[in-house]
Protein backbone atom coordinates (compact mmCIF):
# COMPACT_ATOMS: atom_id res chain seq x y z
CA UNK A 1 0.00 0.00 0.00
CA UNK A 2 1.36 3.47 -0.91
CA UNK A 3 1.20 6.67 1.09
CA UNK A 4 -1.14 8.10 -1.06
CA UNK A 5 -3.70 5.20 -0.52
CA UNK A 6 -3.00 5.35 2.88
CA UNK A 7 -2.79 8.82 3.64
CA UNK A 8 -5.38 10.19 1.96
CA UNK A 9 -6.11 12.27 4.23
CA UNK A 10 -2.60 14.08 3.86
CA UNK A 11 -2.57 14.45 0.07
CA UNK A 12 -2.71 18.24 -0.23
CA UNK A 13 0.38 18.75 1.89
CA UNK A 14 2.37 16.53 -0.95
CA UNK A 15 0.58 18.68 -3.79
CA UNK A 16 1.58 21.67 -1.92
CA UNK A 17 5.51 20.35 -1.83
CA UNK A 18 4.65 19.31 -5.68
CA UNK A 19 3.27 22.66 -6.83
CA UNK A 20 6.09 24.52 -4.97
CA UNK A 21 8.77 22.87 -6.28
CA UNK A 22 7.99 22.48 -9.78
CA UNK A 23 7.59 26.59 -10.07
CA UNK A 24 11.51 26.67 -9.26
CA UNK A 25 12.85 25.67 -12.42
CA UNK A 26 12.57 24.84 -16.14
CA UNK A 27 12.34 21.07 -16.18
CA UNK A 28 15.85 21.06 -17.98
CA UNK A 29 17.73 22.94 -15.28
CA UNK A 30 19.91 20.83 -12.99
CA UNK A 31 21.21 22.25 -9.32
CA UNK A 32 24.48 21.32 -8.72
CA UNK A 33 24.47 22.34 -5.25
CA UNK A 34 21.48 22.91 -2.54
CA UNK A 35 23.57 25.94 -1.37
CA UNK A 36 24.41 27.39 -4.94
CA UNK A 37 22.04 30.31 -5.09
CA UNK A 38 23.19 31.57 -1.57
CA UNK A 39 26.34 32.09 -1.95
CA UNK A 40 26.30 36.21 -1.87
CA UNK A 41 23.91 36.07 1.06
CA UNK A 42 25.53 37.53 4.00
CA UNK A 43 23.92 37.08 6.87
CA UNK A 44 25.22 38.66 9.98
CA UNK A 45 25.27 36.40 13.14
CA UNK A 46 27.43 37.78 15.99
CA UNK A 47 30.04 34.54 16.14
CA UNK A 48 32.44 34.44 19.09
CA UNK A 49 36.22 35.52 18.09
CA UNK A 50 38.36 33.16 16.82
CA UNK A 51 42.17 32.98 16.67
CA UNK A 52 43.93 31.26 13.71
CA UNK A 53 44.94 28.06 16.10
CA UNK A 54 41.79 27.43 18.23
CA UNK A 55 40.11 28.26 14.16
CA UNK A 56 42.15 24.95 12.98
CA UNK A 57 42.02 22.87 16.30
CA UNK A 58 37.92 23.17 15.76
CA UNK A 59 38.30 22.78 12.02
CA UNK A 60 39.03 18.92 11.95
CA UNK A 61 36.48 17.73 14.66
CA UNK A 62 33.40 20.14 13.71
CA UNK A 63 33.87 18.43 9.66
CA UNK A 64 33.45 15.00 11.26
CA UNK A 65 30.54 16.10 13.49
CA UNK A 66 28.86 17.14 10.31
CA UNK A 67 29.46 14.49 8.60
CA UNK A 68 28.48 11.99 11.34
CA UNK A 69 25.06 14.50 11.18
CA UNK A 70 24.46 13.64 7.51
CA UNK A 71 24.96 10.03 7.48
CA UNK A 72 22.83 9.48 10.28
CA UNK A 73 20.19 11.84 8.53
CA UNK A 74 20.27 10.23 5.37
CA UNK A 75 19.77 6.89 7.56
CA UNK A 76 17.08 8.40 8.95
CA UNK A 77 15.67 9.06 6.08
CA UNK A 78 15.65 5.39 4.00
CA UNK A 79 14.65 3.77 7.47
CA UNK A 80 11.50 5.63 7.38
CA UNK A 81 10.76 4.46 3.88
CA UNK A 82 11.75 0.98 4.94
CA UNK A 83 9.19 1.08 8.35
CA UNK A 84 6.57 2.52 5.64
CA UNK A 85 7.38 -0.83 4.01
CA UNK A 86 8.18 0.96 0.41
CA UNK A 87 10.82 -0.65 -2.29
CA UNK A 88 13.39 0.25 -4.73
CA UNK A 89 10.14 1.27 -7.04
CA UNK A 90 8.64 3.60 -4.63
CA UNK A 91 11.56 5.62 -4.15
CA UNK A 92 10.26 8.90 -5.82
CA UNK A 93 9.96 12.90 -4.72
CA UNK A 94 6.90 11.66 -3.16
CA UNK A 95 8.17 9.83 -0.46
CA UNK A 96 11.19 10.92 -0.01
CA UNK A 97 9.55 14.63 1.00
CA UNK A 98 7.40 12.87 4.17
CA UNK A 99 11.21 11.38 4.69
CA UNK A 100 12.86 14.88 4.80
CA UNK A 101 10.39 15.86 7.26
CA UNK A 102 10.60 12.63 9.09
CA UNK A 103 13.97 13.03 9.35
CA UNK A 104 14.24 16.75 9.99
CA UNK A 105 16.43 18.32 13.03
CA UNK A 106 16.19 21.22 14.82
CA UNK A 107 19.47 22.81 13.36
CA UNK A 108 19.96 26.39 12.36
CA UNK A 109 20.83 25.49 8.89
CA UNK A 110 19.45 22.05 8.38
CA UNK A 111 18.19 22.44 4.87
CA UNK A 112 21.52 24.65 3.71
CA UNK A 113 23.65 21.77 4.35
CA UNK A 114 22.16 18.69 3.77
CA UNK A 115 24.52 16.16 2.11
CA UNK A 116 22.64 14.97 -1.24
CA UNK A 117 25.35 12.64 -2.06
CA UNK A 118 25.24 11.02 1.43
CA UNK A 119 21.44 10.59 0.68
CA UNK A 120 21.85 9.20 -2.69
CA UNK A 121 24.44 6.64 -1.31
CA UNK A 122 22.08 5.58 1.11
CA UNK A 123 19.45 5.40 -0.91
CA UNK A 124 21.40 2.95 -3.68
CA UNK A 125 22.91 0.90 -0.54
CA UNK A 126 19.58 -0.03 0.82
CA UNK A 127 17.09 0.16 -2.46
CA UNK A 128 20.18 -1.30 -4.87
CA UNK A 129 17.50 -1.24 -7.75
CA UNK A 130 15.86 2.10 -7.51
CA UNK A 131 17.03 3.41 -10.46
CA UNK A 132 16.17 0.76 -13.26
CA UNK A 133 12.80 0.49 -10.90
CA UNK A 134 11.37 3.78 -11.93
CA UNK A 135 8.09 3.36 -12.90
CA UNK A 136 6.84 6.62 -14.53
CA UNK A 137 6.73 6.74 -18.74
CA UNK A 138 9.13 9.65 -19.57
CA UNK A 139 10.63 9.67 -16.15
CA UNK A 140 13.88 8.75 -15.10
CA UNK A 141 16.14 8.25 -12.08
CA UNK A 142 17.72 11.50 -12.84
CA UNK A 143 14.44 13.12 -12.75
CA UNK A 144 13.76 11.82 -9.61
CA UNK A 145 16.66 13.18 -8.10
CA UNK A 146 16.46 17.12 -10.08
CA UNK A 147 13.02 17.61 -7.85
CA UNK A 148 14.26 16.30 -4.94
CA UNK A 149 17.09 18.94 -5.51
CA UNK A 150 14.77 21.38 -6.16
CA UNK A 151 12.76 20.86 -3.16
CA UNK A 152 15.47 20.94 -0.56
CA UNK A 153 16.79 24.55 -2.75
CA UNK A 154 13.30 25.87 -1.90
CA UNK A 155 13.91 24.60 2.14
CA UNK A 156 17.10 25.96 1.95
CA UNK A 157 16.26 29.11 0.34
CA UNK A 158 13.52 29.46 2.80
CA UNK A 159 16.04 29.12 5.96
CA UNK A 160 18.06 31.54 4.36
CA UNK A 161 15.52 34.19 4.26
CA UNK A 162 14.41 32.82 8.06
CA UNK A 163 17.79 33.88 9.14
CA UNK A 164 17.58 37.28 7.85
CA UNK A 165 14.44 38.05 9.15
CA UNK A 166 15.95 36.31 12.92
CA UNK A 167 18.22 39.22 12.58
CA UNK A 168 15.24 41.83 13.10
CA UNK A 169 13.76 42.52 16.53
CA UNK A 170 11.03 40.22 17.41
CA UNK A 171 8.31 42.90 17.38
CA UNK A 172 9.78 43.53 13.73
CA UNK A 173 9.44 40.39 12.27
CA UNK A 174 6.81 39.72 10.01
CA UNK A 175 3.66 37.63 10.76
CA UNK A 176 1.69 37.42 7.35
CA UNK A 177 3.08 35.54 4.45
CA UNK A 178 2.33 38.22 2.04
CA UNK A 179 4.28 40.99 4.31
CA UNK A 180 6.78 38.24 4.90
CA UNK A 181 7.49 37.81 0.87
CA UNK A 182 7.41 41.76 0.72
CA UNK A 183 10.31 41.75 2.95
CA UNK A 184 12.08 39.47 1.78
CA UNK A 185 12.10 40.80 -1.92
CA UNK A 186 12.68 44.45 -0.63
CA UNK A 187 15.89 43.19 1.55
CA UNK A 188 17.03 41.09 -1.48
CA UNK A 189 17.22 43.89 -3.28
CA UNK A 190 18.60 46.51 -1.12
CA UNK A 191 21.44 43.76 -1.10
CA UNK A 192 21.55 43.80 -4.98
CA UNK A 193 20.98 39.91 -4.86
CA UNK A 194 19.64 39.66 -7.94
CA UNK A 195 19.34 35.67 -8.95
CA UNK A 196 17.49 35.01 -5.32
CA UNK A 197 15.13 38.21 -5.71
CA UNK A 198 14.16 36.78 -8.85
CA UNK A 199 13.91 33.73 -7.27
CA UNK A 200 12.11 34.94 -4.49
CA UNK A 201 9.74 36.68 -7.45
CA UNK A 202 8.94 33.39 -9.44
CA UNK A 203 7.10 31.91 -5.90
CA UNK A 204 5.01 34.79 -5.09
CA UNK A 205 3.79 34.88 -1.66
CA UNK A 206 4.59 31.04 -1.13
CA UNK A 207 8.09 32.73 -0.26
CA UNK A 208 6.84 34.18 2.75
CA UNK A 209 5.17 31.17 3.56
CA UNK A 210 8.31 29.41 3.87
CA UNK A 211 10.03 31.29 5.08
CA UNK A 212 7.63 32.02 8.24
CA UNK A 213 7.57 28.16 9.19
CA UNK A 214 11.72 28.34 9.23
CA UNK A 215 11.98 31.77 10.92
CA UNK A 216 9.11 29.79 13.40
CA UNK A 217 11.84 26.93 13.92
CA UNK A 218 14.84 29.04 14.20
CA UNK A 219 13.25 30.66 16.59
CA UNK A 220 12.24 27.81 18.85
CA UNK A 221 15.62 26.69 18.21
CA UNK A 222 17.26 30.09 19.64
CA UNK A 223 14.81 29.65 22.52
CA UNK A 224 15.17 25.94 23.39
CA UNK A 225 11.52 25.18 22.55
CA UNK A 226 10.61 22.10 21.06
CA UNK A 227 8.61 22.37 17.77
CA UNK A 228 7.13 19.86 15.32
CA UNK A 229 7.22 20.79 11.40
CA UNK A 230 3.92 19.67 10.00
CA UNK A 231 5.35 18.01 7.83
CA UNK A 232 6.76 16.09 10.25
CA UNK A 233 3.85 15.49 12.08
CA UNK A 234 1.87 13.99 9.42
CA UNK A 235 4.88 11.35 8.15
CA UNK A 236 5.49 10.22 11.87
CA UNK A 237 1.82 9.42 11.61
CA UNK A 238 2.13 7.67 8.27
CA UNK A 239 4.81 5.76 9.56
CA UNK A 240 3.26 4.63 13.48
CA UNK A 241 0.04 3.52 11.45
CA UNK A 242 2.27 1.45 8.86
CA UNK A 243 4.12 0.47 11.72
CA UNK A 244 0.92 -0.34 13.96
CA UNK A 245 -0.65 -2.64 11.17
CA UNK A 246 1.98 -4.46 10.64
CA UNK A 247 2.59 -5.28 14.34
CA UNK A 248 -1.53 -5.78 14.50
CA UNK A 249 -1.01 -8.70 11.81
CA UNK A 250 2.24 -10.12 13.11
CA UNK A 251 4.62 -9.10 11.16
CA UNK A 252 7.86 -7.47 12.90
CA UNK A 253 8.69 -4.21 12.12
């Protein structure tokens, strides 16, 4: 049984992730990084002083801490599509978006480093067939992964403009999505950034919808608040009730 046959009830919040994503790009662009468009956006965060020493003592064990971060998200991820008892054919955008959110952390910039090629190696180590298993006419492997790049651009993009706005006072952030895509565009542009303000114009007020629900976890995360994503709500439940049914007819999970 698919996600979409069991979770009907969850349907528009995939359509949502669908219709967002596929406003990005031309169907013939390819990313080649989820970072790539933010690379001229400053954003000011008061850091503590470093010296050139304690810089490269840190260096070394704050790489491996990342990386230890990645694999275990991209574990997270294809264990969640395992416990939702899909195969190497139902590894799609689809899914993998309730696995994102499944597997999302409460880290400042989450979406603005996640480690695609960590992902795809543990997606090809645990569905070895995915590719050739792709079921879609006209659709290919390499598809699959271009909106799955596209989608975590938009996250990323979105905790980008989070972070900007985190750097106004609280009683100055905005609240609305429209007023939140209004300052986003006018701050992009008072920066001269003009790939992410056009960006930022191709999704309309869906820009300031983003970016409100990261700016909402950033700020739970400056405040040591816990916070479920929607998102992640609704694939936790996919995954209990997969999880619950196959318990309920003996089956281990």
């Amino acid at each position: 049984m698919t996600c979409w046959e069991d979770m009907k009830s969850v349907t528009s919040f995939e359509r949502s992730a669908r219709d967002r994503s596929a406003r990005l790009f031309s169907s013939n662009r390819r990313l080649v990084s989820v970072t790539q468009v933010f690379d001229n956006m400053v954003i000011e965060v008061a850091l503590p002083a470093l010296t050139t020493n304690n810089t490269m003592s840190i260096k070394e064990p704050n790489q491996q801490a990342a990386t230890k971060t990645h694999n275990e998200v991209a574990k997270t991820i294809v264990d969640f599509m395992s416990d939702c008892g899909l195969g190497d054919a139902d590894v799609n955008a689809g899914h993998l978006f309730f696995a994102f959110e499944f597997a999302y952390r409460p880290l400042p910039r989450f979406w603005r480093d996640f480690d695609m090629p960590a992902l795809v190696e543990a997606i090809s180590e645990r569905f070895p067939n995915w590719r050739s298993a792709v079921q879609e006419p006209d659709w290919s492997a390499d598809d699959v992964l271009r909106e799955v790049e596209e989608f975590l651009h938009s996250n990323a993009f979105d905790e980008a403009n989070a972070q900007m706005m985190m750097g106004l006072p609280t009683h100055a952030r905005p609240t609305e999505w429209q007023e939140a895509a209004d300052w986003i565009c006018g701050e992009l542009r008072k920066r001269k950034l003009g790939a992410e303000l056009r960006f930022a114009d191709r999704l309309g007020k869906r820009c300031g919808e983003g970016a409100l629900q990261e700016l909402r976890c950033l700020e739970c995360i400056a405040n040591g608040v816990a916070f479920e994503r929607i998102g992640t709500s609704v694939a936790r439940t996919w995954r209990n009730r997969v999880l619950a049914e196959r318990q309920k007819g003996g089956c281990k999970a």
